[in-house]
Protein backbone atom coordinates (compact mmCIF):
# COMPACT_ATOMS: atom_id res chain seq x y z
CA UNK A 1 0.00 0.00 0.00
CA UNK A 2 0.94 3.30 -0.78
CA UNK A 3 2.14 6.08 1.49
CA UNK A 4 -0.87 8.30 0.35
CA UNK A 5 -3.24 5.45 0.52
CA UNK A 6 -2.09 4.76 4.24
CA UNK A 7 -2.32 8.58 4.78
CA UNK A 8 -6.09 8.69 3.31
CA UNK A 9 -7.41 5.68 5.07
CA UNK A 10 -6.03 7.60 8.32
CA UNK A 11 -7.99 10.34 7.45
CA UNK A 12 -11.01 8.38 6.50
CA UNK A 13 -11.06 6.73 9.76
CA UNK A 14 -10.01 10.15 11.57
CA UNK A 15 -13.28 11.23 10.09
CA UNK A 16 -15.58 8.36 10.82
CA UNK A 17 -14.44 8.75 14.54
CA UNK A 18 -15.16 12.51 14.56
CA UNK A 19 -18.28 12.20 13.18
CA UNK A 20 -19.30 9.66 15.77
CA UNK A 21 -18.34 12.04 18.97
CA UNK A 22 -19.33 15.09 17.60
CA UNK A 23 -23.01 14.18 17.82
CA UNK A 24 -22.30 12.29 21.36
CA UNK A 25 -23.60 12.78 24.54
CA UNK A 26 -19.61 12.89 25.77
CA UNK A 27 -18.81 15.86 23.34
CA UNK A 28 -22.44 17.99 24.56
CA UNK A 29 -21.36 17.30 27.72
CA UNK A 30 -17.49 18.66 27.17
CA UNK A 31 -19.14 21.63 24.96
CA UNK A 32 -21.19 22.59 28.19
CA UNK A 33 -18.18 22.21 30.70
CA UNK A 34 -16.25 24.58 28.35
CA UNK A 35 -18.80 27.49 27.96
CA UNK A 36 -18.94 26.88 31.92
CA UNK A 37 -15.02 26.89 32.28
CA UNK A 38 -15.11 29.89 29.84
CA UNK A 39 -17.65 31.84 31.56
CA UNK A 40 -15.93 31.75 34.80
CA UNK A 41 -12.73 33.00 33.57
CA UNK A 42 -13.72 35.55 31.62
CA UNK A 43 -16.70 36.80 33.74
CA UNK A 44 -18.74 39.23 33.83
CA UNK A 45 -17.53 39.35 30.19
CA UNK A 46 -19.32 37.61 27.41
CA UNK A 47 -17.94 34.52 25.45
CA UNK A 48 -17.30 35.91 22.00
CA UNK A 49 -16.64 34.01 18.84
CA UNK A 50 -13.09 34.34 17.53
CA UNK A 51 -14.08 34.25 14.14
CA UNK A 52 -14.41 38.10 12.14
CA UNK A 53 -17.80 38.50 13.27
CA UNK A 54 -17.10 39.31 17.06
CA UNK A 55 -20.67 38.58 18.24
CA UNK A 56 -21.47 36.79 21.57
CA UNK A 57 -21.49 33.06 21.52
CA UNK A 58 -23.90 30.88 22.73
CA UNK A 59 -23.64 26.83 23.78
CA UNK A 60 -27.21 26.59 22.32
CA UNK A 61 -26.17 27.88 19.09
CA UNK A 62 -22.97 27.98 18.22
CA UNK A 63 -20.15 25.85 17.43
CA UNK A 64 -16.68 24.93 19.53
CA UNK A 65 -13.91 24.18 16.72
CA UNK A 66 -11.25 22.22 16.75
CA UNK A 67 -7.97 23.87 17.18
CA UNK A 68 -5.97 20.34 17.35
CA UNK A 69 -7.42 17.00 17.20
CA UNK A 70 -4.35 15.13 19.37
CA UNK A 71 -7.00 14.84 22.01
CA UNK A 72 -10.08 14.42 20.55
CA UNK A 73 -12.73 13.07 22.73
CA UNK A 74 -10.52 14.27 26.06
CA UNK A 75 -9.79 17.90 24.78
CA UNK A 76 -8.17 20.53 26.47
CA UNK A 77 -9.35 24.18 27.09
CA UNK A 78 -7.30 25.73 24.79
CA UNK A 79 -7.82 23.04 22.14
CA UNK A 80 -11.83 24.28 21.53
CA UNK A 81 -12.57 27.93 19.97
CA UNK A 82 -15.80 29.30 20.18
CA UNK A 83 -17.46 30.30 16.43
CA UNK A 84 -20.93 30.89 15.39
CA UNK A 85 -21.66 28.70 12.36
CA UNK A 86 -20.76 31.01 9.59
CA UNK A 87 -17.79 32.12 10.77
CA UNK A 88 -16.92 28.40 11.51
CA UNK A 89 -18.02 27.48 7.86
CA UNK A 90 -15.36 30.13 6.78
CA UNK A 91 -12.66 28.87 8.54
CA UNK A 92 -13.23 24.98 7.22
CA UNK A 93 -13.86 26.63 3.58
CA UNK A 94 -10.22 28.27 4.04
CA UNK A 95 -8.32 25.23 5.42
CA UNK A 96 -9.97 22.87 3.01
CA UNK A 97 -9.21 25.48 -0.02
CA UNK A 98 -5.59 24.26 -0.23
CA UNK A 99 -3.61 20.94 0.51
CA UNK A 100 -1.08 23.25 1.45
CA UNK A 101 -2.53 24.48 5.01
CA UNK A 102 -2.44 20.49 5.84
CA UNK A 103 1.83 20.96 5.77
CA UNK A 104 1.53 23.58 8.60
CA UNK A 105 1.16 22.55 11.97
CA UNK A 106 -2.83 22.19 12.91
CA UNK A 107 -2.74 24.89 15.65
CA UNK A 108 -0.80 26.74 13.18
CA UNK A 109 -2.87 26.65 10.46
CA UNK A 110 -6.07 27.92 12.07
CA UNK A 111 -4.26 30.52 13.27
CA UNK A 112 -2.88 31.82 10.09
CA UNK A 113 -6.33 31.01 8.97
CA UNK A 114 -8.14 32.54 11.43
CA UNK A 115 -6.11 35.63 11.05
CA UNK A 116 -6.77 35.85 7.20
CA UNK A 117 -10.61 36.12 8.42
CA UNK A 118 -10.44 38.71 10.39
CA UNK A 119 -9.20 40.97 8.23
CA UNK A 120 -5.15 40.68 9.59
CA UNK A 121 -3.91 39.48 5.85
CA UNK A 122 -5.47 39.59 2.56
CA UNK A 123 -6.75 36.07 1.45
CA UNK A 124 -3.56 34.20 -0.02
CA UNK A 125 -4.50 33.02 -3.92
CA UNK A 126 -4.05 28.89 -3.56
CA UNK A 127 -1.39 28.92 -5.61
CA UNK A 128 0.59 31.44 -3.12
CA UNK A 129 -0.19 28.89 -0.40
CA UNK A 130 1.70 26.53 -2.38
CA UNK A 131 4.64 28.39 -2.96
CA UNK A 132 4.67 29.56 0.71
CA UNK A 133 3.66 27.24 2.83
């Protein structure tokens, strides 16, 4: 088997198991225990989403991304963002616009990304991102 067929089967089952605890009991329990955790550290502020948008975030409606999936299923704080949906959709739309964010590290990458969202860079062309990164 081929390096890139090993690589895409670890994807496909990367995927499969994401898919499975994202619509678990265990991850709408951890969602809850981070707005909590959030909330308390930042209070009387409001959770806001990372993404351009600013606006407050909400448990009920809103999304947690994925920063890093080494722990997946046991995540850290600082592993989970908050983003309402459309900024969230913007962010996967970005990383999944080039093969070329996958060389970065993951943190890395959605911070680059994030920053390109928010207005910090101009959107690279996907040809740029293969040059550069």
């Amino acid at each position: 088997m081929s390096p890139w067929a090993r690589q895409s089967q670890g994807r496909n089952a990367h995927r499969a198991f994401y898919a499975d605890y994202i619509t678990s009991a265990k991850w709408y329990s951890r969602r809850a225990r981070w707005a909590l955790e959030e909330s308390t550290r930042i209070a009387p502020a409001l959770i806001l989403c990372r993404g351009r948008c600013g606006n407050a975030w909400n448990v009920d409606r809103d999304d947690l991304h994925h920063c890093v999936y080494d722990r997946l299923g046991d995540e850290a704080h600082e592993d989970l963002w908050p983003m309402c949906r459309s900024c969230h959709t913007r962010l996967h739309e970005l990383l999944d616009s080039s093969r070329s964010w996958r060389k970065l590290p993951k943190r890395q990458a959605n911070r680059q990304a994030l920053a390109i969202l928010a207005g910090r860079n101009e959107p690279p062309s996907p040809r740029s991102l293969t040059v550069y990164l």
